[in-house]
C-alpha atoms as a PDB file:
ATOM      1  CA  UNK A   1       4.531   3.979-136.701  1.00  0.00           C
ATOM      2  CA  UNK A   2       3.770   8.161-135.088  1.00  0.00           C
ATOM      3  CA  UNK A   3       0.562   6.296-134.440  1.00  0.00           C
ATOM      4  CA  UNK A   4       1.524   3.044-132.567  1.00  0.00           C
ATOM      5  CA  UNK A   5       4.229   5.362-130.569  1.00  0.00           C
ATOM      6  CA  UNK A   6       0.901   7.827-129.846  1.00  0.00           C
ATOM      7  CA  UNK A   7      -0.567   4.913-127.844  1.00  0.00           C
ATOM      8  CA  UNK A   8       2.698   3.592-126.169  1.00  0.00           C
ATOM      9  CA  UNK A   9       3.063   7.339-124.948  1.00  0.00           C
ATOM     10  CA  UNK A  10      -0.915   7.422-124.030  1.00  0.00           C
ATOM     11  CA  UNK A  11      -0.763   4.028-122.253  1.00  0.00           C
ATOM     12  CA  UNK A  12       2.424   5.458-120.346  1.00  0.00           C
ATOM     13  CA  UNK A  13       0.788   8.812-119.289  1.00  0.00           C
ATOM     14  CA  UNK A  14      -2.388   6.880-118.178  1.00  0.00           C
ATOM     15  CA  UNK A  15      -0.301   4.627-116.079  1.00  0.00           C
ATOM     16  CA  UNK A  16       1.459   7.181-114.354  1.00  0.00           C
ATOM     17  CA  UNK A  17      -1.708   9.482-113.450  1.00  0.00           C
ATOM     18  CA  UNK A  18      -3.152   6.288-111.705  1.00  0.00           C
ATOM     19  CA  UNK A  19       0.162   5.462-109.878  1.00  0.00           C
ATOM     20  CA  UNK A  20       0.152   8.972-108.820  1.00  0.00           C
ATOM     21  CA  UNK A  21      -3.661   8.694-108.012  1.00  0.00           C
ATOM     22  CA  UNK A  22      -2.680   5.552-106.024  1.00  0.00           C
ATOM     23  CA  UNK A  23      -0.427   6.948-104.197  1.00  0.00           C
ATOM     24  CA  UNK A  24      -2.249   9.569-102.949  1.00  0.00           C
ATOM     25  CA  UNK A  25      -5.207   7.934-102.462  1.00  0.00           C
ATOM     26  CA  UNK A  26      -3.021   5.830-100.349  1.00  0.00           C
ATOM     27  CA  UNK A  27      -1.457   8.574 -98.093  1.00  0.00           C
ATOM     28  CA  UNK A  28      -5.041   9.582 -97.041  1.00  0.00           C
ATOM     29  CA  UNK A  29      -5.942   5.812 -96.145  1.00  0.00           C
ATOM     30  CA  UNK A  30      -3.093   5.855 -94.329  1.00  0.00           C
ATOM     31  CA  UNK A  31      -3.187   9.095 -92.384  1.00  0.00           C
ATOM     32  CA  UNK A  32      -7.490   8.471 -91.761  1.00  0.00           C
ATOM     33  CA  UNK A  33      -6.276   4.335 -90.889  1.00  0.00           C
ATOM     34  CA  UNK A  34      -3.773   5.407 -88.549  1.00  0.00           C
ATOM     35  CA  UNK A  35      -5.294   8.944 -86.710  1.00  0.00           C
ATOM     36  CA  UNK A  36      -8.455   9.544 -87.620  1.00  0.00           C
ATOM     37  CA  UNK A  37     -10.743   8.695 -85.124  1.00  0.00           C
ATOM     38  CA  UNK A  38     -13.878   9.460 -86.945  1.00  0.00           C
ATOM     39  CA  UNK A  39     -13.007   6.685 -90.091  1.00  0.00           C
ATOM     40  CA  UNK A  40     -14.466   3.446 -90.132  1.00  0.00           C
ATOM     41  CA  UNK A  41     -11.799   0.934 -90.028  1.00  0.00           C
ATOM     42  CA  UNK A  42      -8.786   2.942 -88.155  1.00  0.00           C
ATOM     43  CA  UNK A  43      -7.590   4.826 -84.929  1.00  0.00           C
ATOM     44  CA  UNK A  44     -10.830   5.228 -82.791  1.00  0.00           C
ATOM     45  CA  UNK A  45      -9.897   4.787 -79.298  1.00  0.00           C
ATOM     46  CA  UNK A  46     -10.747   1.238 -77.806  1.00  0.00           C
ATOM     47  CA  UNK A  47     -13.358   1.124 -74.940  1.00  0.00           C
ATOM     48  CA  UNK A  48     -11.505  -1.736 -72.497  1.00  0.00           C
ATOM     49  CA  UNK A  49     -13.564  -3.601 -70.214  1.00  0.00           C
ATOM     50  CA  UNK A  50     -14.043  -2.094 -66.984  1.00  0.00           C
ATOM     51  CA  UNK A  51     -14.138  -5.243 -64.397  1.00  0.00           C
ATOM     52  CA  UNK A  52     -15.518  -4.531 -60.890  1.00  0.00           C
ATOM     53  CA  UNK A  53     -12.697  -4.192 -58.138  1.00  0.00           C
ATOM     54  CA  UNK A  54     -10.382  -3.729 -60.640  1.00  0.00           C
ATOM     55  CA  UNK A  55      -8.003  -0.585 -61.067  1.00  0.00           C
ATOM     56  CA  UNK A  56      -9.784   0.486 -64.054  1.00  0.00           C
ATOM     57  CA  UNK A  57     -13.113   0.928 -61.623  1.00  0.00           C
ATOM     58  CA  UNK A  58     -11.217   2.309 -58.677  1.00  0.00           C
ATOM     59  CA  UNK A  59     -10.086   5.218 -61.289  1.00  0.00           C
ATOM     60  CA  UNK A  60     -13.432   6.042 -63.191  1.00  0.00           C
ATOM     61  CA  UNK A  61     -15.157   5.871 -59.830  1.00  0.00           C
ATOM     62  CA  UNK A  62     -12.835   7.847 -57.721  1.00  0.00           C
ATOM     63  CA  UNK A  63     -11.759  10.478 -60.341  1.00  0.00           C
ATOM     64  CA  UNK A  64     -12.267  13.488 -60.297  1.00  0.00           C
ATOM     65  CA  UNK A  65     -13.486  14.883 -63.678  1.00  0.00           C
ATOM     66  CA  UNK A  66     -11.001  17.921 -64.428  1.00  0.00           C
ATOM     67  CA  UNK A  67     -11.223  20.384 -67.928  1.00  0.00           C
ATOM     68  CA  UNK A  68      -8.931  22.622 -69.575  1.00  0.00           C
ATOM     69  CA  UNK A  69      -9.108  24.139 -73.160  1.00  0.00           C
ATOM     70  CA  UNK A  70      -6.261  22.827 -75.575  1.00  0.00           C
ATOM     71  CA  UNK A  71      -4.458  25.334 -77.383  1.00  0.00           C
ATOM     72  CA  UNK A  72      -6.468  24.983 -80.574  1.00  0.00           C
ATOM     73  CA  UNK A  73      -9.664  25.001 -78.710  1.00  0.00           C
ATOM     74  CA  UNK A  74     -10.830  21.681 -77.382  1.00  0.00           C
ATOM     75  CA  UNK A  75     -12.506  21.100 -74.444  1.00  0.00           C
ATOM     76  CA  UNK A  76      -9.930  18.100 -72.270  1.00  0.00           C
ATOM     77  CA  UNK A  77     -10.840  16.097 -69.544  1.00  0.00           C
ATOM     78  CA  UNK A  78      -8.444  14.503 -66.932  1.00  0.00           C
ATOM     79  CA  UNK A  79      -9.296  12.106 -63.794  1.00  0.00           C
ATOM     80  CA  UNK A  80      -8.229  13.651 -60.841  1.00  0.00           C
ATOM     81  CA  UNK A  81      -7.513  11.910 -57.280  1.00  0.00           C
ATOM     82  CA  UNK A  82      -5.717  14.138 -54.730  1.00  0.00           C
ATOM     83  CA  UNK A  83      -3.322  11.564 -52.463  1.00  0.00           C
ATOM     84  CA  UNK A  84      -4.369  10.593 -49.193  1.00  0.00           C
ATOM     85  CA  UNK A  85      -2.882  12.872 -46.638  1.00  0.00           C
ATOM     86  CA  UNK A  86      -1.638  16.391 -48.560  1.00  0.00           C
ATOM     87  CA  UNK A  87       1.349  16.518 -50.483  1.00  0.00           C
ATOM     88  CA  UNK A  88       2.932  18.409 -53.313  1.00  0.00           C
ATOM     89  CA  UNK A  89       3.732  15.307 -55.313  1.00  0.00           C
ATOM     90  CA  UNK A  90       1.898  14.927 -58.215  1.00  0.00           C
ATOM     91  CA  UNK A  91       1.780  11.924 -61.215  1.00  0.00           C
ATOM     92  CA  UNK A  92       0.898  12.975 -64.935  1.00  0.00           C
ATOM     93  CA  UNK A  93       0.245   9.597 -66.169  1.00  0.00           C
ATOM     94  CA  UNK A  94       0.141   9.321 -70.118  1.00  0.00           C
ATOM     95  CA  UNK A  95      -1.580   6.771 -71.878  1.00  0.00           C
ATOM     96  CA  UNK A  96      -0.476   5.312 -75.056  1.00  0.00           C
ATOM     97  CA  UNK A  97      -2.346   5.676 -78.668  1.00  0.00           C
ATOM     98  CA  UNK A  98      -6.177   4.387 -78.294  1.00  0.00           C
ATOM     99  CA  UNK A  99      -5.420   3.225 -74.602  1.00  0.00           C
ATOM    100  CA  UNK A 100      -7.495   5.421 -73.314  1.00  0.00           C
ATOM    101  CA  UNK A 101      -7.054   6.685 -69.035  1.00  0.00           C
ATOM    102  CA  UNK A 102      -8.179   3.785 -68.070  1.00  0.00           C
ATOM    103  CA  UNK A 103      -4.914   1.958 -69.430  1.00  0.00           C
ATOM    104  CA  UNK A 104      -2.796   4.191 -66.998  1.00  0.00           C
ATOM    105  CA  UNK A 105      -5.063   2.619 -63.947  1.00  0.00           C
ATOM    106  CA  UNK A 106      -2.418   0.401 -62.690  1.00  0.00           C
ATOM    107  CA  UNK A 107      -0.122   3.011 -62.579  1.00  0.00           C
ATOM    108  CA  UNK A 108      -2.430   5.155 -61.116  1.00  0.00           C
ATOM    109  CA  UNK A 109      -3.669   3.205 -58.107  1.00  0.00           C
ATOM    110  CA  UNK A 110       0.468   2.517 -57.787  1.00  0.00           C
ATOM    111  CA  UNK A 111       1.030   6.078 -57.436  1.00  0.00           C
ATOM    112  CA  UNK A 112      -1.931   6.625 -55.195  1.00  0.00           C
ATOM    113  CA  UNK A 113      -1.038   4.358 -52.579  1.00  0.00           C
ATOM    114  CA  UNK A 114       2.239   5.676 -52.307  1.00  0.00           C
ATOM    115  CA  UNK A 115       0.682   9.154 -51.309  1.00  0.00           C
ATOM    116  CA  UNK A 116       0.982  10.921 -54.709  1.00  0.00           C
ATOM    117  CA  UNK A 117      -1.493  13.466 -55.855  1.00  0.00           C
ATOM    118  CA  UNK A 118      -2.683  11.566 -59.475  1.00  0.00           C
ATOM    119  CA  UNK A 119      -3.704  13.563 -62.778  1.00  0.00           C
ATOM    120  CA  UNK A 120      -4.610  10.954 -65.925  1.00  0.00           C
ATOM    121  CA  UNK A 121      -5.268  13.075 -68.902  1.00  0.00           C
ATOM    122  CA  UNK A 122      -7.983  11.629 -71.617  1.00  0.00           C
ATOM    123  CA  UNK A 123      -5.902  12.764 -74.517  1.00  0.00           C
ATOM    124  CA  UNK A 124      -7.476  14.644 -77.337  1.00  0.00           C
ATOM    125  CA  UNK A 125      -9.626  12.116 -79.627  1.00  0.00           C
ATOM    126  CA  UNK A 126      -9.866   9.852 -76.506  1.00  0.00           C
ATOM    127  CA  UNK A 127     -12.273   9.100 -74.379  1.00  0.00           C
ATOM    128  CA  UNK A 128     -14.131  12.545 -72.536  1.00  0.00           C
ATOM    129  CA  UNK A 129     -11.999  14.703 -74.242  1.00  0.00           C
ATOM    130  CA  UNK A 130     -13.017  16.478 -77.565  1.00  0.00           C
ATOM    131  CA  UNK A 131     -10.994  16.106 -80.817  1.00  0.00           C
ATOM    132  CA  UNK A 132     -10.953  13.837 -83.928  1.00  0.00           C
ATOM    133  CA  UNK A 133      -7.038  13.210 -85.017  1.00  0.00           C
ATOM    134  CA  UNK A 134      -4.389  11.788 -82.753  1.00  0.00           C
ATOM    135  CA  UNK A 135      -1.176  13.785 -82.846  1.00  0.00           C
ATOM    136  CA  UNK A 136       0.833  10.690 -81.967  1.00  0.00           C
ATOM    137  CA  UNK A 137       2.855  12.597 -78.965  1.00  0.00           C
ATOM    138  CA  UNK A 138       3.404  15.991 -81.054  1.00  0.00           C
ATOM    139  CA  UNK A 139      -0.155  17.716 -79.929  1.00  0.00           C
ATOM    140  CA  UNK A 140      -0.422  15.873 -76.946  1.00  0.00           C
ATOM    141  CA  UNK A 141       2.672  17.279 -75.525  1.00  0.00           C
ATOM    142  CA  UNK A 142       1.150  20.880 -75.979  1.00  0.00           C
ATOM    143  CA  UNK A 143      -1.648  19.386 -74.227  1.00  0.00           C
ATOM    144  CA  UNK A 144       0.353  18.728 -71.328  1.00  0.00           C
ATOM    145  CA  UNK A 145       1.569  21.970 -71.017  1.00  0.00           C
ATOM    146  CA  UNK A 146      -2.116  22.741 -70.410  1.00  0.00           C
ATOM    147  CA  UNK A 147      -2.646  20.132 -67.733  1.00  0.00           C
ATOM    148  CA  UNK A 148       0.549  21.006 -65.658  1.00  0.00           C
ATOM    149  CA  UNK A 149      -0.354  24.664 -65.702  1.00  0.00           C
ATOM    150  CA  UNK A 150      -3.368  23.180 -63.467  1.00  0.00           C
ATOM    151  CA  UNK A 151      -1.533  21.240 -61.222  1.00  0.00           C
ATOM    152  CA  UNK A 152       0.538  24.308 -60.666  1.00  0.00           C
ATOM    153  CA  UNK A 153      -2.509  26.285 -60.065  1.00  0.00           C
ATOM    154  CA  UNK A 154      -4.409  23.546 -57.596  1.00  0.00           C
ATOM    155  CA  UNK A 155      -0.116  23.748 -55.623  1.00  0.00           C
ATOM    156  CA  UNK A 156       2.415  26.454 -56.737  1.00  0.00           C
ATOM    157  CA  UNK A 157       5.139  24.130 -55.228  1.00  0.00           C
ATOM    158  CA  UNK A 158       3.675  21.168 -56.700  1.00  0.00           C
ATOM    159  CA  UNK A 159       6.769  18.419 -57.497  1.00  0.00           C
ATOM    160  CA  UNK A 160       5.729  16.797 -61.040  1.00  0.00           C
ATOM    161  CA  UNK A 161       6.583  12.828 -62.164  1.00  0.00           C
ATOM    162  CA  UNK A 162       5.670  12.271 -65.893  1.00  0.00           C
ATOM    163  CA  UNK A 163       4.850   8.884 -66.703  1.00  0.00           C
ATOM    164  CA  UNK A 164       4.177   7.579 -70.254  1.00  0.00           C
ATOM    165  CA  UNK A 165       3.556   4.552 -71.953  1.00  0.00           C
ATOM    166  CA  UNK A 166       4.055   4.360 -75.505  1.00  0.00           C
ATOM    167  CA  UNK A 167       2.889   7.134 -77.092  1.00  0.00           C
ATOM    168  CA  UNK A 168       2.538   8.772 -73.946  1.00  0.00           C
ATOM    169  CA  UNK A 169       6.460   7.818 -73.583  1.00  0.00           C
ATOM    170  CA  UNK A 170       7.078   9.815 -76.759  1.00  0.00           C
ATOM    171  CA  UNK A 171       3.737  12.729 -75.511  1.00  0.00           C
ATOM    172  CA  UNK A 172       6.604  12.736 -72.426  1.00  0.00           C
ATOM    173  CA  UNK A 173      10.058  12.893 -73.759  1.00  0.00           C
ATOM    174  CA  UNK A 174       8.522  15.763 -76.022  1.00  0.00           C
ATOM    175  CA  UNK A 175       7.352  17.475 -73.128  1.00  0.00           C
ATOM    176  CA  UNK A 176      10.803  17.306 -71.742  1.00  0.00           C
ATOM    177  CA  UNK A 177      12.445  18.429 -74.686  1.00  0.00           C
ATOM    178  CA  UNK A 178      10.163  21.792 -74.540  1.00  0.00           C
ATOM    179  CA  UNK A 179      11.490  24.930 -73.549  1.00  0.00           C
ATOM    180  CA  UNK A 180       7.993  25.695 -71.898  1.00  0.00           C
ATOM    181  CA  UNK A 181       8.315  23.185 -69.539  1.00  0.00           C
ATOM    182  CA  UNK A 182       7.536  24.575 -65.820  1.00  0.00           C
ATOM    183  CA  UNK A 183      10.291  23.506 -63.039  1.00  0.00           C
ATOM    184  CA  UNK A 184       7.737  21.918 -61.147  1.00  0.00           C
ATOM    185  CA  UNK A 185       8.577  18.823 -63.574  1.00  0.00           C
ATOM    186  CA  UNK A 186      11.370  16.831 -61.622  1.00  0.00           C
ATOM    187  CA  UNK A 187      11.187  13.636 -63.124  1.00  0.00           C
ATOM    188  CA  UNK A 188      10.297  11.649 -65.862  1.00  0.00           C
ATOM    189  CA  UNK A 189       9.511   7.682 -66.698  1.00  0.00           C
ATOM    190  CA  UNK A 190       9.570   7.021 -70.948  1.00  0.00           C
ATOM    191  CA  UNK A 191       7.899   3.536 -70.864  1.00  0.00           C
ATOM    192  CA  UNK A 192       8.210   2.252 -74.580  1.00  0.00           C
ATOM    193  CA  UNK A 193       8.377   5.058 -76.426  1.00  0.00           C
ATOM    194  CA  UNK A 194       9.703   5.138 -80.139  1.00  0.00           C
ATOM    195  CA  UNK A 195      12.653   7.607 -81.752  1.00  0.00           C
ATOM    196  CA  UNK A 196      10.858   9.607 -84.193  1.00  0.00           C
ATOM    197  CA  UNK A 197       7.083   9.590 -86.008  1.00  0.00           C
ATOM    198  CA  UNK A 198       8.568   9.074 -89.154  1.00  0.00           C
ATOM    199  CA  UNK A 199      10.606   5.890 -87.810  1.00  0.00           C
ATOM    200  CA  UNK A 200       7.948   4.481 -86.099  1.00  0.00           C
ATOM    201  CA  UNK A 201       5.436   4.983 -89.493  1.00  0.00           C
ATOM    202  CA  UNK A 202       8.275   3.577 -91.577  1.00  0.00           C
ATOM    203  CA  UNK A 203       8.589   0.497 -89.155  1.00  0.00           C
ATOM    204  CA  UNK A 204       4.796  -0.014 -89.327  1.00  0.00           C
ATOM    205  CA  UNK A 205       4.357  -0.090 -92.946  1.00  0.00           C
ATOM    206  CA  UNK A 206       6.642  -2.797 -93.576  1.00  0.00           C
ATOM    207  CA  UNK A 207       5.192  -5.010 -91.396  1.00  0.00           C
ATOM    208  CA  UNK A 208       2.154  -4.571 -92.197  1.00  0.00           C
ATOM    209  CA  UNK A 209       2.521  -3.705 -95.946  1.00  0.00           C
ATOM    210  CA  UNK A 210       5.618  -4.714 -96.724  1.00  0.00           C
ATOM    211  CA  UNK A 211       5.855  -0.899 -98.098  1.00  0.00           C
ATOM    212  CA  UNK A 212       9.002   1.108 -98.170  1.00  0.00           C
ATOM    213  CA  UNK A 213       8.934   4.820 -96.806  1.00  0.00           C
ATOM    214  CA  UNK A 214       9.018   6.529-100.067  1.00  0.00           C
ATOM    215  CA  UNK A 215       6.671   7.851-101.555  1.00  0.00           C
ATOM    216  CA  UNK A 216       4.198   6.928 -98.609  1.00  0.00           C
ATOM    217  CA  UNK A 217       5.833   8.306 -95.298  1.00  0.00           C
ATOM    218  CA  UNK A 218       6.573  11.798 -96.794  1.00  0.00           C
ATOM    219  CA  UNK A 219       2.922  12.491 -98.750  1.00  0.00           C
ATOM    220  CA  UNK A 220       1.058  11.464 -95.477  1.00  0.00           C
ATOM    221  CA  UNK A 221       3.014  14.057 -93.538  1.00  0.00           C
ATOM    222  CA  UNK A 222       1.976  16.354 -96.124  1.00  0.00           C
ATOM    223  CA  UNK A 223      -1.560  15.128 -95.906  1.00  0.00           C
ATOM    224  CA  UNK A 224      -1.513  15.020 -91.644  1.00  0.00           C
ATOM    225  CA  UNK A 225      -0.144  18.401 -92.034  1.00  0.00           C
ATOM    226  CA  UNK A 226      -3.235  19.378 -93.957  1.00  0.00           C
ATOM    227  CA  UNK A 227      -5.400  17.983 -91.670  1.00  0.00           C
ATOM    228  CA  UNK A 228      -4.213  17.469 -88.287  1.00  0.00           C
ATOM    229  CA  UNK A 229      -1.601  20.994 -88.783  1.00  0.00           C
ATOM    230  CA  UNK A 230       1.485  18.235 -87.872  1.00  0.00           C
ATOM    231  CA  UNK A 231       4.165  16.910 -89.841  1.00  0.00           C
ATOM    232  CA  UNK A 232       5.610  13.957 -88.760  1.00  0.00           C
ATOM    233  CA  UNK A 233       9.108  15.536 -88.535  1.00  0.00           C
ATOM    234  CA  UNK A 234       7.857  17.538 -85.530  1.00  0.00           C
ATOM    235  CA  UNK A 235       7.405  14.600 -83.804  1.00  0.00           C
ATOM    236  CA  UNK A 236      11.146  13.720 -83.016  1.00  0.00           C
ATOM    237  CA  UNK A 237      11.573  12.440 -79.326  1.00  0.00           C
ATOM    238  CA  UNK A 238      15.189  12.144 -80.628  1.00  0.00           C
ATOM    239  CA  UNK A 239      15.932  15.875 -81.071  1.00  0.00           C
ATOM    240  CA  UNK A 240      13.453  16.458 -77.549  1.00  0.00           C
ATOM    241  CA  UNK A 241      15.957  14.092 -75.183  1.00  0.00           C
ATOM    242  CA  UNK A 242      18.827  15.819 -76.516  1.00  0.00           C
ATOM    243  CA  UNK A 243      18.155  19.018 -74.847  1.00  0.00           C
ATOM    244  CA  UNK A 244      16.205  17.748 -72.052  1.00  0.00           C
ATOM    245  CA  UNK A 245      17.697  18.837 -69.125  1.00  0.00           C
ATOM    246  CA  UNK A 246      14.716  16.499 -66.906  1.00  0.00           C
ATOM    247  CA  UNK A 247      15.728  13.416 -65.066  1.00  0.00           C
ATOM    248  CA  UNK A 248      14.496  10.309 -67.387  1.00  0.00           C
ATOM    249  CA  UNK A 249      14.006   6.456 -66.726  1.00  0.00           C
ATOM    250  CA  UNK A 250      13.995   4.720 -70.080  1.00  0.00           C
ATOM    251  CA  UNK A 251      12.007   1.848 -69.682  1.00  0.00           C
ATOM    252  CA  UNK A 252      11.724  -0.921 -72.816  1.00  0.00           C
ATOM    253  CA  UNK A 253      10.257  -4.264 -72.958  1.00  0.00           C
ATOM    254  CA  UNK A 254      12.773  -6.750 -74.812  1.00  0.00           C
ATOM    255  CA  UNK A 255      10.312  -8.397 -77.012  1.00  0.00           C
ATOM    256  CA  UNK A 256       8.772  -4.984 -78.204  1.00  0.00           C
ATOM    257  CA  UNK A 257       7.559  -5.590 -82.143  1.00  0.00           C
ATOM    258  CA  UNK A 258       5.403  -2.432 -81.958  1.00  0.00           C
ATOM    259  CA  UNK A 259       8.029  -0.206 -80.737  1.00  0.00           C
ATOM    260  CA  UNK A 260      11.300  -1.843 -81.595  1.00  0.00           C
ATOM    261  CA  UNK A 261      13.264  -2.425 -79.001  1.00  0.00           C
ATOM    262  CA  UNK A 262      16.615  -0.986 -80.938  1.00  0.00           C
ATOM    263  CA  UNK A 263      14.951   2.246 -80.504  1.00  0.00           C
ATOM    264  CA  UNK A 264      15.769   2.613 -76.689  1.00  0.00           C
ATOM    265  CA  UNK A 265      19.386   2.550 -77.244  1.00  0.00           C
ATOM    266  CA  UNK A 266      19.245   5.229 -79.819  1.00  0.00           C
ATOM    267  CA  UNK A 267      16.936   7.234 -77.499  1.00  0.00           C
ATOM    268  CA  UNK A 268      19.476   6.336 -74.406  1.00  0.00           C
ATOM    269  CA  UNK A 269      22.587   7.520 -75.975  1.00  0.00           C
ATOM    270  CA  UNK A 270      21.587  11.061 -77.119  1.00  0.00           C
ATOM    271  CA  UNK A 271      19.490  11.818 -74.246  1.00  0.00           C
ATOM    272  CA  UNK A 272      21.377  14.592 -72.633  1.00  0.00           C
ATOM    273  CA  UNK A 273      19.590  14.724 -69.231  1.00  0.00           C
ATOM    274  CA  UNK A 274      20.386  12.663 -65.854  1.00  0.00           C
ATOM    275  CA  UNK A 275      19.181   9.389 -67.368  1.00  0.00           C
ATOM    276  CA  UNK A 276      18.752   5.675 -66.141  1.00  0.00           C
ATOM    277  CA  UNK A 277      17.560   2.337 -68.657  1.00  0.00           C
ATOM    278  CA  UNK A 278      15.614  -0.237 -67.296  1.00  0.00           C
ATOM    279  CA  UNK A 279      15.326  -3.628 -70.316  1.00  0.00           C
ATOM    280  CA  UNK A 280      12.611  -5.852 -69.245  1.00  0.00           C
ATOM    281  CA  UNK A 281      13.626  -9.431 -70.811  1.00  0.00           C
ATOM    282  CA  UNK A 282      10.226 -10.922 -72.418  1.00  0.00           C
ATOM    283  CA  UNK A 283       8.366  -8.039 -72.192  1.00  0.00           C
ATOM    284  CA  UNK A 284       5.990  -6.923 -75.144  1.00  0.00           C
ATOM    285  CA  UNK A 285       5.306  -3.480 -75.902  1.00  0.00           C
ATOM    286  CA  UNK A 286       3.616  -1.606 -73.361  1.00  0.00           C
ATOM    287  CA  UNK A 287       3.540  -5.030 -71.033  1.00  0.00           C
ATOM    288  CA  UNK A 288       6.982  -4.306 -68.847  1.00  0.00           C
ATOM    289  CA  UNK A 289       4.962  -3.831 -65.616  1.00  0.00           C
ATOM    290  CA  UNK A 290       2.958  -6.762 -66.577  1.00  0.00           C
ATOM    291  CA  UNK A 291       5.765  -8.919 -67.203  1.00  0.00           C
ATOM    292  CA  UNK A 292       7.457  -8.069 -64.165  1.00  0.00           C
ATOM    293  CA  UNK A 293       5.652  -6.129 -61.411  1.00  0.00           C
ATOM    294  CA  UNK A 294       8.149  -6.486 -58.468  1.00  0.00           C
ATOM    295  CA  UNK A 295      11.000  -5.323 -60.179  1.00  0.00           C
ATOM    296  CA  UNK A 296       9.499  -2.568 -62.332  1.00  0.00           C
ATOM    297  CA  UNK A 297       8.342  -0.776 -59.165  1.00  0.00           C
ATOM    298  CA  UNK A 298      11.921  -1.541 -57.896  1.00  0.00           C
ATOM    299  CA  UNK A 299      13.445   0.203 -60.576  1.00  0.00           C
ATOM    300  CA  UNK A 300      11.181   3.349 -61.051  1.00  0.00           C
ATOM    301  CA  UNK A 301      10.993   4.164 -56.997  1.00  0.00           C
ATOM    302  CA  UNK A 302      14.693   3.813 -56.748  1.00  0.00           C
ATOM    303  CA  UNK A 303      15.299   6.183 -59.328  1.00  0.00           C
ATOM    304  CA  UNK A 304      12.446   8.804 -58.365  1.00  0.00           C
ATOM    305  CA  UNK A 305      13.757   8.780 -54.837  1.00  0.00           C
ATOM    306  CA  UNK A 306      16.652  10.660 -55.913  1.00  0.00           C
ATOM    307  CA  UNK A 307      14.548  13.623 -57.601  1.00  0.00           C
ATOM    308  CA  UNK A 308      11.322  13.225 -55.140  1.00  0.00           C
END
């Protein structure tokens, strides 16, 4: 009997150890999977297809390559294109996770030929810039800091638009949440972007897992902290929009599965800044300019002309 109740208790204690093994094994599959640009089968940034005349060429061949040094030391790049006649507008354009510049280009060559000044950051672990983990909004918006603090040096009077996409929507509403932000910001546009890291994690897993949160959300935190020096709860556009004091468009496709769309009216109704919302029926994630050109571009001059 002591003996046959010495192997349940063995059998029990074994199981546990590899559940616990699992589980941590699994929080570091998910944290290299999702922003580790170095592993195999996750996050490295995708390398679009640059077609000739298109606004992906106009950008790499007309940019400017710009560098400043991130706060923990790596060397960023940013394509620069000063507008056609002077002016102290400028447009920080913010692409989304593994976009790349090159996925702001049609916002870019927008911008242009309405005389702005353009900046497109290649954010850290992207494209010319140097860095291995993505900090899904939360380092990039440190980042930014970095890149505006050029723009103010190239024009002390420069007038700053943000513009983000995605993660670049959360990089922005982060930005705007920051007590470090310079008054040369007079404007943003938050194109798509998601509540909290967290929320958007938890929302990914199911889908693709069919995982709840616990224990996996809160041990890859622990384990991105480790790494990447972040923990997801910094990354709370949520808490940033609620002290933002910086005009905002909210801008959210109606179809978004990536970012769901519920998200924008829990972003909307806590933002605490001079705010407009702009629902693109149809629209994917990240495709609300796609989906409807005319009237995007409606929208987001109507509202900047108030600020620019």
């Amino acid at each position: 009997m002591i003996k046959s109740v010495k192997i349940i208790v063995y059998v029990v204690i074994g199981f546990c150890v590899l559940l616990v093994v699992g589980i941590i094994g699994g929080a570091f599959y998910m944290f290299a999977y999702a922003l580790d640009t170095e592993f195999e089968h996750g996050a490295s940034a995708e390398v679009p297809e640059i077609n000739p005349g298109s606004p992906e060429e106009w950008l790499v061949q007309n940019g400017q390559l710009k560098s400043i040094e991130s706060h923990d030391g790596l060397n960023l790049k940013a394509y620069f294109i000063p507008a056609p006649t002077p002016t102290k507008k400028y447009a920080l354009l913010i692409h989304g996770y593994k976009a790349g510049p090159t996925g702001m280009a049609h916002y870019a060559l927008r911008y242009h030929q309405q005389g702005w000044n353009i900046l497109v950051p290649h954010h850290r672990a992207h494209g010319e810039s140097e860095g291995r983990y993505i900090g899904m909004g939360g380092l990039e918006s440190q980042d930014m800091l970095g890149w505006l603090s050029l723009i103010i040096g190239l024009d002390l009077n420069a007038d700053v638009l943000l513009h983000g996409v995605s993660m670049g929507a959360a990089t922005t509403m982060l930005l705007t949440g920051s007590k470090s932000l310079p008054v040369n910001v007079r404007a943003s546009v938050a194109d798509c972007g998601y509540t909290t890291l967290t929320d958007e994690f938890t929302h990914q897993l199911k889908e693709l897992f069919g995982l709840p949160p616990f224990p996996l959300i809160p041990l890859t935190s622990l384990v991105t902290k480790i790494r990447a020096n972040y923990f997801f709860s910094e990354v709370d556009c949520l808490a940033a929009v609620a002290q933002s004091s910086t005009p905002t468009l909210f801008i959210h496709g109606e179809e978004d599965g990536f970012v769901p769309f519920e998200m924008l009216d829990e972003i909307y109704n806590v933002a605490a800044c001079p705010k407009d919302i702009f629902v693109v029926a149809g629209a994917g994630h990240a495709k609300s300019r796609e989906k409807d050109p005319e009237t995007y571009w409606k929208r987001v001059d109507s509202f900047l002309n108030s600020y620019f």
